[in-house]
Every structure is written in structure tokens, then in C-alpha cells.
N, C-alpha and C. Protein backbone atom coordinates (compact mmCIF):
# COMPACT_ATOMS: atom_id res chain seq x y z
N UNK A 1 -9.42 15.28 17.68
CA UNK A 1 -8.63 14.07 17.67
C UNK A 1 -7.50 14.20 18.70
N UNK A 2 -7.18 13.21 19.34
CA UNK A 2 -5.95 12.68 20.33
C UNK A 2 -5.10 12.23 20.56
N UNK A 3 -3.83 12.87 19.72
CA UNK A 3 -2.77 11.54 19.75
C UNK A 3 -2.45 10.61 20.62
N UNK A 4 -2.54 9.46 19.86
CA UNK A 4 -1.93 8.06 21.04
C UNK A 4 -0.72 8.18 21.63
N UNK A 5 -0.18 8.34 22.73
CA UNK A 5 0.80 7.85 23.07
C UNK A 5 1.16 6.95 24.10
N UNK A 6 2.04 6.14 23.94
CA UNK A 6 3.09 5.22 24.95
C UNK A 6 4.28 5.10 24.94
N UNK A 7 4.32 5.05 26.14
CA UNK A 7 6.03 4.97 26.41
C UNK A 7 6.59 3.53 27.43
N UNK A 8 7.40 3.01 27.22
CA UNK A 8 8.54 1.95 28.22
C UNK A 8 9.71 2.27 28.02
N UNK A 9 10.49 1.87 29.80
CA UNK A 9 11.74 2.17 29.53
C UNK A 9 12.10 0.17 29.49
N UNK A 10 12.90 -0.06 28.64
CA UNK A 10 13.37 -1.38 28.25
C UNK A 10 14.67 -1.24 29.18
N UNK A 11 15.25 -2.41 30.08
CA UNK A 11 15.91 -2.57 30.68
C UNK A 11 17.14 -2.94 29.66
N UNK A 12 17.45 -2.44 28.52
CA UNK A 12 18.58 -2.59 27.62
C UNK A 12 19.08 -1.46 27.29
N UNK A 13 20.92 -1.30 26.43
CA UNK A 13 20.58 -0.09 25.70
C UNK A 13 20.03 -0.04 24.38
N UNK A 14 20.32 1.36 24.10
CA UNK A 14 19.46 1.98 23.16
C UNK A 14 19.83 1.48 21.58
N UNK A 15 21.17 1.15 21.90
CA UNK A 15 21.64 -0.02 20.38
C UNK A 15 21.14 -1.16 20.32
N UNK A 16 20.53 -2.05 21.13
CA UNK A 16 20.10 -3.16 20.75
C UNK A 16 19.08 -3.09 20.99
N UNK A 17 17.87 -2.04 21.49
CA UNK A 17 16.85 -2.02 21.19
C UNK A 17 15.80 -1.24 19.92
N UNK A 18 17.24 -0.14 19.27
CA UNK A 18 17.51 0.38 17.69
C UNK A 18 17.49 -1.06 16.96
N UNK A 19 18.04 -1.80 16.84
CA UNK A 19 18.04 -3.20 16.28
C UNK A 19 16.95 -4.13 16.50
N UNK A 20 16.10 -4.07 17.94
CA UNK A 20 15.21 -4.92 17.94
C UNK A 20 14.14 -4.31 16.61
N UNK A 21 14.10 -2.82 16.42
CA UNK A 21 13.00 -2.84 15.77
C UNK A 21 13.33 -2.03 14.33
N UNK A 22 14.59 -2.24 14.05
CA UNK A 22 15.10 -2.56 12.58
C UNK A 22 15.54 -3.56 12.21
N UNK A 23 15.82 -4.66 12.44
CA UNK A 23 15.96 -5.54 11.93
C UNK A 23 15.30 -6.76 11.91
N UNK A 24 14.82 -7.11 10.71
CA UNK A 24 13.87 -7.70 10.10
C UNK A 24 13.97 -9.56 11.02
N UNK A 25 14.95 -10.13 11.48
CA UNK A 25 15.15 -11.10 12.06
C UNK A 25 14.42 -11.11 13.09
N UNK A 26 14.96 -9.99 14.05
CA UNK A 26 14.53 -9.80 15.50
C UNK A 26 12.97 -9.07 15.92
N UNK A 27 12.88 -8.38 14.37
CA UNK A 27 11.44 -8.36 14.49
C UNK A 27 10.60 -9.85 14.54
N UNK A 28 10.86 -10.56 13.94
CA UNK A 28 10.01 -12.10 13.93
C UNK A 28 10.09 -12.49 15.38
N UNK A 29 10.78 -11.83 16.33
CA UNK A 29 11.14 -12.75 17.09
C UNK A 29 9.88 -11.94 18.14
N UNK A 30 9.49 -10.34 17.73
CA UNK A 30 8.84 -9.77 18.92
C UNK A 30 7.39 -8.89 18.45
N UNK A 31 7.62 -9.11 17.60
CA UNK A 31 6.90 -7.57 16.85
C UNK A 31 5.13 -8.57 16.86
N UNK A 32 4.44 -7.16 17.64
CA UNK A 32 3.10 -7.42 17.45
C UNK A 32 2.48 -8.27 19.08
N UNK A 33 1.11 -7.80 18.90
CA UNK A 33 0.01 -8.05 20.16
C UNK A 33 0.58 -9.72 20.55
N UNK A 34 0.33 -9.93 21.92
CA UNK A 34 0.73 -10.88 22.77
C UNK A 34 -0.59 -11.89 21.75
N UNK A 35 0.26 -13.33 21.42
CA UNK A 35 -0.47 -14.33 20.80
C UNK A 35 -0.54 -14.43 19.25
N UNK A 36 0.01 -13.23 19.11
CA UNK A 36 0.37 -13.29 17.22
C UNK A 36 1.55 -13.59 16.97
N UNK A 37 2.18 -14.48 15.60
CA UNK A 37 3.62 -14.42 15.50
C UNK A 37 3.75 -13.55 14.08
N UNK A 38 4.72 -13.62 14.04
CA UNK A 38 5.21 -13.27 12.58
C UNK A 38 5.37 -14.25 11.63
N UNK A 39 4.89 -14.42 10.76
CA UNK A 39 5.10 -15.50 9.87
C UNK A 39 5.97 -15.00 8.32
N UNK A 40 5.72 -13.52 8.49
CA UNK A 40 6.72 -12.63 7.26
C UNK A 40 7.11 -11.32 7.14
N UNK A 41 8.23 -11.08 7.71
CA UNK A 41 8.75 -10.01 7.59
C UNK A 41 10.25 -9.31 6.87
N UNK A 42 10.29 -8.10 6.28
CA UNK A 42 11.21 -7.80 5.41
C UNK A 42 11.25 -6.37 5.67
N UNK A 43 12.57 -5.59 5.55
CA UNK A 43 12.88 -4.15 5.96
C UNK A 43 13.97 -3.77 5.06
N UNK A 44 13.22 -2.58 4.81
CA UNK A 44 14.30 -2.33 3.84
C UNK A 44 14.55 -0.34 4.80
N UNK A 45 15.41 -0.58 5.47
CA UNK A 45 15.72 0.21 6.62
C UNK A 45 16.51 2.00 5.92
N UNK A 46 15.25 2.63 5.12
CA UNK A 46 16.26 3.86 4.49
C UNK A 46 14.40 5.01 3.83
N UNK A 47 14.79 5.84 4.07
CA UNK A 47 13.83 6.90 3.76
C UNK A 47 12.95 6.62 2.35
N UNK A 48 11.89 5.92 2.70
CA UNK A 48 11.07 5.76 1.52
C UNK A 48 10.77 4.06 1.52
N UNK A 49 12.02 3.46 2.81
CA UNK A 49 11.39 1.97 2.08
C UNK A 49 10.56 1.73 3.11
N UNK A 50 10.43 0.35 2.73
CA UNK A 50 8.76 -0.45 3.36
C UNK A 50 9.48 -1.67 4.63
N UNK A 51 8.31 -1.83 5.47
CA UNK A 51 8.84 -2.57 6.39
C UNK A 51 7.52 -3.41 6.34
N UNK A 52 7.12 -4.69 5.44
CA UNK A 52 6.15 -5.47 4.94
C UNK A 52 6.51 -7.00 6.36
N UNK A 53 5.14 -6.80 6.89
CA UNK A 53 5.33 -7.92 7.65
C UNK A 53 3.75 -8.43 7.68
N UNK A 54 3.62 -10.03 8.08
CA UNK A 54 2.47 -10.64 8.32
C UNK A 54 2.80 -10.91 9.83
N UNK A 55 1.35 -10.79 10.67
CA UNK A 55 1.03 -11.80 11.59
C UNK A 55 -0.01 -12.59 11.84
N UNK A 56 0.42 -13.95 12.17
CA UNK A 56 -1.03 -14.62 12.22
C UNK A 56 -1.53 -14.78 13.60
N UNK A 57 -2.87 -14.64 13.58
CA UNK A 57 -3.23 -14.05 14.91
C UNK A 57 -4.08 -15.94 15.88
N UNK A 58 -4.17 -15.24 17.03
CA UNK A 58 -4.48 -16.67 18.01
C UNK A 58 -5.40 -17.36 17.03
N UNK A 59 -5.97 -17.06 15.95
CA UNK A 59 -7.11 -18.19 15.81
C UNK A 59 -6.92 -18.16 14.38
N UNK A 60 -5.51 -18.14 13.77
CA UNK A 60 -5.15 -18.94 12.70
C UNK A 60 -5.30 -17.65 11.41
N UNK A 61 -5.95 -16.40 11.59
CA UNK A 61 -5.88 -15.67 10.41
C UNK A 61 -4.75 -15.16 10.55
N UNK A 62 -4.87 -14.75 9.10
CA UNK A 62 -3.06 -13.51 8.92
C UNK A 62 -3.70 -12.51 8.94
N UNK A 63 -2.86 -11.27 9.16
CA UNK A 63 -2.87 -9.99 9.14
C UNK A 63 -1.65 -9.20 8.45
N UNK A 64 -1.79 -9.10 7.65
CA UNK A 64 -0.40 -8.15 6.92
C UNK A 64 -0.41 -6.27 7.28
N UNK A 65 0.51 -6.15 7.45
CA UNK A 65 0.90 -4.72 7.31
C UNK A 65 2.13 -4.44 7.13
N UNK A 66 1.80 -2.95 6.71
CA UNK A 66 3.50 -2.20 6.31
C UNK A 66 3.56 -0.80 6.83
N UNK A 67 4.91 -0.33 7.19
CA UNK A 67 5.53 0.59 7.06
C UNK A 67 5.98 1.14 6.26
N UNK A 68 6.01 2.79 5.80
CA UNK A 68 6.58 3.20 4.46
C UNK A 68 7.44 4.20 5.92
N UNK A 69 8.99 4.17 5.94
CA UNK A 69 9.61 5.16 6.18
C UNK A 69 9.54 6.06 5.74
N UNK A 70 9.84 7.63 6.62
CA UNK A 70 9.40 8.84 6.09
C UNK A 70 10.71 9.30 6.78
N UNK A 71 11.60 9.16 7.90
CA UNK A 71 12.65 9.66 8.58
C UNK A 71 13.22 8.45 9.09
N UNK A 72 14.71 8.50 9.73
CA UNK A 72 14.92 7.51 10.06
C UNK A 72 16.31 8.38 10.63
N UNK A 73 16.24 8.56 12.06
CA UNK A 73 18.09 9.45 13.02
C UNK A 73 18.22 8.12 13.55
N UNK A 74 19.22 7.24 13.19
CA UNK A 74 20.02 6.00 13.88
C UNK A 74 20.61 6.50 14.80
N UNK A 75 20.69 6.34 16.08
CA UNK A 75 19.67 5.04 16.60
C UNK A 75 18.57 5.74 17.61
N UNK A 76 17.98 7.12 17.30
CA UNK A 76 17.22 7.74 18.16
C UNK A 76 15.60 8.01 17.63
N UNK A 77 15.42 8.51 15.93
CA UNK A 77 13.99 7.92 16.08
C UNK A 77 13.85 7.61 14.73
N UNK A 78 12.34 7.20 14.63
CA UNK A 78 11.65 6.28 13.38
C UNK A 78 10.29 6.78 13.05
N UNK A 79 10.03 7.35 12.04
CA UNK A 79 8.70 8.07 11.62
C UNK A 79 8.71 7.10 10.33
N UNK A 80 7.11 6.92 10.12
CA UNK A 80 7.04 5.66 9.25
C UNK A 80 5.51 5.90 9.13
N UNK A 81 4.77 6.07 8.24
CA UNK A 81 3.45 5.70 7.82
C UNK A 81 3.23 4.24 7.72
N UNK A 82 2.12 3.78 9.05
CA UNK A 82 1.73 2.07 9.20
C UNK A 82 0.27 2.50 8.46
N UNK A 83 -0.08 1.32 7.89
CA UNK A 83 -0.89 0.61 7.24
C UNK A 83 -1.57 -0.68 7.54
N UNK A 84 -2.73 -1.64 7.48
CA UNK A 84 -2.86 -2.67 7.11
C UNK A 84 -2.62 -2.52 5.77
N UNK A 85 -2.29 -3.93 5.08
CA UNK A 85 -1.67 -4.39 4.17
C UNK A 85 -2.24 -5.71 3.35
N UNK A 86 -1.66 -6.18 2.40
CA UNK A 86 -1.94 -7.01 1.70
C UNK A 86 -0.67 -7.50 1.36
N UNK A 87 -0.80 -8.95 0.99
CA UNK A 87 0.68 -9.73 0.09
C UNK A 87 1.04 -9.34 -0.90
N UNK A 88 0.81 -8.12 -1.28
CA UNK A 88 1.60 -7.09 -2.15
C UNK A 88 1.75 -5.98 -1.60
N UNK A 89 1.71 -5.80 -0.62
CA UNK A 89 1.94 -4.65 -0.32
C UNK A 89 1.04 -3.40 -0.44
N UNK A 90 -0.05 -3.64 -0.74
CA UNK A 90 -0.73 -2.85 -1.07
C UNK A 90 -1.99 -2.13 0.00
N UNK A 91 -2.18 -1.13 0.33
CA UNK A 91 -2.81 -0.36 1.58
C UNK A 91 -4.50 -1.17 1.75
N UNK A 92 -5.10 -1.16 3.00
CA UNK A 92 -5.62 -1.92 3.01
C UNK A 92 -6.58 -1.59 4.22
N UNK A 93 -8.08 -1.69 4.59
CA UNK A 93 -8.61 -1.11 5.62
C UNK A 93 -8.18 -2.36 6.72
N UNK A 94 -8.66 -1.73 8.17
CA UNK A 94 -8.55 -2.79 9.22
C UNK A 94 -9.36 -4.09 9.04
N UNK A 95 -8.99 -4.75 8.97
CA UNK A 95 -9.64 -5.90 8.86
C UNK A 95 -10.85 -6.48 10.16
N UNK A 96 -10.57 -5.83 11.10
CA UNK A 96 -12.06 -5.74 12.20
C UNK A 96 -13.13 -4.60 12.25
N UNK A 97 -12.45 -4.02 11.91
CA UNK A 97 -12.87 -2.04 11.87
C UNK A 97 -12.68 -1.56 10.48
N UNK A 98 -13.56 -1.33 9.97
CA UNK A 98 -13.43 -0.96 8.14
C UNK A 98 -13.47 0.74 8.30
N UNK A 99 -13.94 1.24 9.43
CA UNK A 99 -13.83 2.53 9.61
C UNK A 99 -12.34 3.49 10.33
N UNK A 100 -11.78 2.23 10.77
CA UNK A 100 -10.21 2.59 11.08
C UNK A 100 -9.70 3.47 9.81
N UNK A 101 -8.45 4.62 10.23
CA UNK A 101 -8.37 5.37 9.84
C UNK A 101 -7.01 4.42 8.72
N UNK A 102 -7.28 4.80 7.36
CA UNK A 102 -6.57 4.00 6.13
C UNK A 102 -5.18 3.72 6.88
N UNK A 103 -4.19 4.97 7.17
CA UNK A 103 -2.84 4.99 7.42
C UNK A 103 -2.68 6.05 9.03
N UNK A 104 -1.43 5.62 9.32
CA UNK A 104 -1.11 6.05 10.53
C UNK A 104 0.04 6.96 10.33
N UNK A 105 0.03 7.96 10.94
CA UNK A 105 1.63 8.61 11.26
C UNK A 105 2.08 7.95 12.29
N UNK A 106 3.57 7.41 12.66
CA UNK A 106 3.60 6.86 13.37
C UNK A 106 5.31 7.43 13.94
N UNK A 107 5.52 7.88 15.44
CA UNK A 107 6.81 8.43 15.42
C UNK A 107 7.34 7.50 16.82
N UNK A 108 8.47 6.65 16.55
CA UNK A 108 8.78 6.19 17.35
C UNK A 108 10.30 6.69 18.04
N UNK A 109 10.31 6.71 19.22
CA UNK A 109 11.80 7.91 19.77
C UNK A 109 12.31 6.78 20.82
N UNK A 110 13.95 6.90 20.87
CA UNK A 110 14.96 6.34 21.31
C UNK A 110 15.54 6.74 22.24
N UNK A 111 15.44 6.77 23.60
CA UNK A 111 15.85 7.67 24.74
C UNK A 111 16.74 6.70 25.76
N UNK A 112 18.28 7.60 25.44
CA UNK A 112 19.07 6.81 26.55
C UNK A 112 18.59 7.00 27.86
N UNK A 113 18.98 6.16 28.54
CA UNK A 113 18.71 6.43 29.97
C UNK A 113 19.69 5.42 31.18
N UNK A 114 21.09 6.16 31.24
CA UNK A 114 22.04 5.19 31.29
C UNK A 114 21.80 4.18 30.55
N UNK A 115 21.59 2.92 30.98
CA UNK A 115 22.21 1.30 30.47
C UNK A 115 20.79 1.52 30.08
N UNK A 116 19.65 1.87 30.09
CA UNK A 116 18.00 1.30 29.60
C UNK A 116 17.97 2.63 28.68
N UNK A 117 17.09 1.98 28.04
CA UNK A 117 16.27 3.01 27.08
C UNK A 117 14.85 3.16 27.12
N UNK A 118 14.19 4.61 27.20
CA UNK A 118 12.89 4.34 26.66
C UNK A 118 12.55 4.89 25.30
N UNK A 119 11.49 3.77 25.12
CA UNK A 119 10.93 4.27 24.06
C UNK A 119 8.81 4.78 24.21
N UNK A 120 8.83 5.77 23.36
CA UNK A 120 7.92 6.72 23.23
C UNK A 120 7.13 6.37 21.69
N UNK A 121 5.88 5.61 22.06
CA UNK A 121 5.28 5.69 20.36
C UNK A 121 3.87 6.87 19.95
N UNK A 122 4.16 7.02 19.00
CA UNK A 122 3.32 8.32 19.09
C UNK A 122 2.52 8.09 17.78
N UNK A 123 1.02 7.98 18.01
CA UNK A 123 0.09 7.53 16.98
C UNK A 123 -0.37 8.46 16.28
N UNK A 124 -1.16 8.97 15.20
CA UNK A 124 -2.16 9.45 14.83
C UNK A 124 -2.73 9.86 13.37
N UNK A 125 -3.75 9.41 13.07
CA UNK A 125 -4.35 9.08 11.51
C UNK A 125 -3.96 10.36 11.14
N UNK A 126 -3.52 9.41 9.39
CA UNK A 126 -2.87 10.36 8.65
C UNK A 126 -3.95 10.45 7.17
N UNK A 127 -4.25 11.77 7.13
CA UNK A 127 -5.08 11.85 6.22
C UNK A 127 -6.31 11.08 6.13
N UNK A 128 -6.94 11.43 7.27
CA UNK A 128 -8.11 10.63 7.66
C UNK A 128 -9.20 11.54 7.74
N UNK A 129 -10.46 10.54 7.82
CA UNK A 129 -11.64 11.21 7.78
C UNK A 129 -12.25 11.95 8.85
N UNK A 130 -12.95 12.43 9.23
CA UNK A 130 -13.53 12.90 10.66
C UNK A 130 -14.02 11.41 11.11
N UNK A 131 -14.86 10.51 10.58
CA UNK A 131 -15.66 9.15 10.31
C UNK A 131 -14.37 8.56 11.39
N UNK A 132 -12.71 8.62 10.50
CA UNK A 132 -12.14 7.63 11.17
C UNK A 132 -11.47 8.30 12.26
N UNK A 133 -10.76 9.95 12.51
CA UNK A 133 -10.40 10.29 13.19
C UNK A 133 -11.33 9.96 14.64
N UNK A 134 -12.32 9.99 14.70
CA UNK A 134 -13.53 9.47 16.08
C UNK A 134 -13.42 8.09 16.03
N UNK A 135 -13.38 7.35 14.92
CA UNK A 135 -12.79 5.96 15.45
C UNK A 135 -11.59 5.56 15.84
N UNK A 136 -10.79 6.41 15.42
CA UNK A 136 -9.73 6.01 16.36
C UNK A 136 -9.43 6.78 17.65
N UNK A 137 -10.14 7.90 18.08
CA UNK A 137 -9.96 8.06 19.53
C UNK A 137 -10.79 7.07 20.26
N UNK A 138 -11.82 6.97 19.94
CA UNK A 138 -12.83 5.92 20.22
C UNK A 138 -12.09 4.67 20.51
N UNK A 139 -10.64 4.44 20.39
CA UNK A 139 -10.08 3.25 19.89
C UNK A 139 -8.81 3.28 20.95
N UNK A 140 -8.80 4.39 21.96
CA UNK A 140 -7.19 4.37 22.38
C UNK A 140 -7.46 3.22 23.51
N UNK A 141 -8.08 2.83 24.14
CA UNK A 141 -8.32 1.72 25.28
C UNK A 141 -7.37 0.25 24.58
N UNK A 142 -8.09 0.02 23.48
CA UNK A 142 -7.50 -0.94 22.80
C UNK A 142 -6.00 -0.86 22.40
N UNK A 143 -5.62 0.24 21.67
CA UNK A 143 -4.21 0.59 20.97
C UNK A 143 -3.65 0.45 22.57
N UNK A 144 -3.86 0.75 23.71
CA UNK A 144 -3.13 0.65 24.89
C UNK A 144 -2.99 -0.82 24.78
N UNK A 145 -3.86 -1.57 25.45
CA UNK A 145 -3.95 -3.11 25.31
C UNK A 145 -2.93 -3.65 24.61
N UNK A 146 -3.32 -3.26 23.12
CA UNK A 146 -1.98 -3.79 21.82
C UNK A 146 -0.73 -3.89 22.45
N UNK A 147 -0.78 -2.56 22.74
CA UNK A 147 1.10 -1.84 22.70
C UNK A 147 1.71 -2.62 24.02
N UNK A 148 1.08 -2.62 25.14
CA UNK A 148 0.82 -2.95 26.35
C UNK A 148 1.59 -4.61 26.05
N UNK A 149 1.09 -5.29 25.42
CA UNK A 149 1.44 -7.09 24.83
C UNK A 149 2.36 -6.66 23.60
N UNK A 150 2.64 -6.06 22.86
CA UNK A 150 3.98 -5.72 21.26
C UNK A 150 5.10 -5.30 22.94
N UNK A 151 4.64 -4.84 23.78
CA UNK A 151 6.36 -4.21 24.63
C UNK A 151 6.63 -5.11 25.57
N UNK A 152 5.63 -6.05 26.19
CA UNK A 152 5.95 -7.84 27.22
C UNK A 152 7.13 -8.00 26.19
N UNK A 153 6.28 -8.39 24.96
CA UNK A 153 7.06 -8.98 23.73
C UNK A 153 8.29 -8.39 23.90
N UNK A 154 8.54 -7.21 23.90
CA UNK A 154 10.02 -6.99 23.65
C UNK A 154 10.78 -7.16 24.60
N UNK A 155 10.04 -7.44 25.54
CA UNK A 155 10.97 -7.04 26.96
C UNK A 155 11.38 -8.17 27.20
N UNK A 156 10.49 -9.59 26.94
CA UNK A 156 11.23 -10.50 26.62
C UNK A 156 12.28 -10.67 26.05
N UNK A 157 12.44 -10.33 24.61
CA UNK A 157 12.87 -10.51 23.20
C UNK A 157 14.54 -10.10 23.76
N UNK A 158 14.38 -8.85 24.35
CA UNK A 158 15.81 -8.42 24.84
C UNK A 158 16.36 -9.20 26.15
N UNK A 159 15.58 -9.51 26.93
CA UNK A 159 16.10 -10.31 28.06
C UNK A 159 17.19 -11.29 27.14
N UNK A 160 16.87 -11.87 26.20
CA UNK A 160 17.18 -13.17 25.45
C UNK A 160 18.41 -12.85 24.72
N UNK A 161 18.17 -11.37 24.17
CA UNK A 161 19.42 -11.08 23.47
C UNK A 161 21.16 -10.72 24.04
């Protein structure tokens, strides 16, 4: 298996791009693949809570998922087990890919860099099968793509802020 990674440096600093992706507002405003919005999101920003959001995607379905925080160094990084999800919150396979791996480790890092910051996301199935660990290397072309349209998104999102 291969951990995913990506990185951008965001032409902001590192405090208001700590905020773009804790706080539950400004997430609606960016969070997720180019053509999805948010239609529900909630954060409860502290070791153990959940970061429960929906998006509905170009052709009208929802998609729910969550975050369960596992660490959280304000304002430098964010480790969080992602999930698909359900309107309870409840863990959930991919909804295109039933062989996607259940849950993700997911470590996201906060790097000054004078006035910009980058950020570094770092993927890889957590407690997964061999079945899904090969589907998700099998899978990094795409997770690029994703991340590639979730960071336009932000780069917008902060221009604005």
C-alpha cells in the first residue's frame, strides 16, 4: 500500500486557512470536489468530535461523510479518521466503490511560509482489507483529481476572505 499525498501552498496565512477548514461556516463555502456543494455541515472542533457534513453532487445525489478527530495542534495540524457517512452519522461504504477502504487516516499539516501557507494531506486506509488497501492504491489518479478541485475550491474561498 501507498500513502496518498498532496500538497498546496495557499496564497494566505496559516490562520485563516486553520479556519477555512475548522470552521463549520467556511467549510460550506469550500469543502469538497469541484461541482459539489455542501448542503450540511457541523464541527465540533476537539479530540474525539465529529466533523458531519453532506454534499450534493453535480447530478442532484447527496453524499454524507464524517470526520472523527483523533489530534488536533492549532493552527498546525489535523488527524481525523474520514468516513462515508449517513444522516446519523453512522460509517458507511463508498457509495461508487463498495470495495473502498471503510475509513481513512487522514493527517492534514499547516506550514507557514511567510504570508502563504502550505498545506500537506496525507491519506491512507485505516484498518482495511488487503481487497480495499489495492483499491485504494488503484484509486490515487482519482483522489489526485478530487483534491486537485476541494484546493481551486479553497483557493478561491480565501481569495474572498
Amino acid at each position: 500500500m501507498t500513502e496518498f499525498v498532496i500538497e498546496r501552498t495557499f496564497d494566505a496565512p496559516r490562520e485563516d486557512v486553520w479556519k477555512a477548514w475548522t470552521d463549520a461556516d467556511r467549510l460550506r463555502e469550500w469543502w469538497g470536489p469541484k461541482g459539489f456543494t455542501v448542503t450540511y455541515c457541523k464541527v465540533k472542533l476537539r479530540q474525539g468530535g465529529i466533523m458531519h457534513y453532506c454534499l450534493k453532487g453535480p447530478d442532484g445525489t447527496d453524499m454524507w461523510g464524517k470526520f472523527v478527530y483523533q489530534e488536533i495542534v492549532r493552527p498546525e495540524r489535523l488527524v481525523f479518521i474520514s468516513s462515508f457517512s449517513d444522516e446519523k452519522q453512522g460509517v458507511t461504504r463508498h457509495p461508487l466503490s463498495p470495495d473502498w477502504p471503510l475509513q481513512m487516516m487522514s493527517t492534514v499539516t499547516f506550514t507557514e511560509d511567510g504570508r502563504r501557507t502550505r498545506v500537506a494531506v496525507r491519506w491512507s486506509p485505516h484498518a482495511a482489507t488487503e481487497a480495499e488497501r489495492k483499491v485504494f492504491d488503484a484509486g490515487h489518479t482519482s483522489m489526485q483529481g478530487g483534491w486537485t478541485g476541494t484546493f481551486d475550491q479553497l483557493v478561491a474561498h480565501l481569495a474572498g476572505s
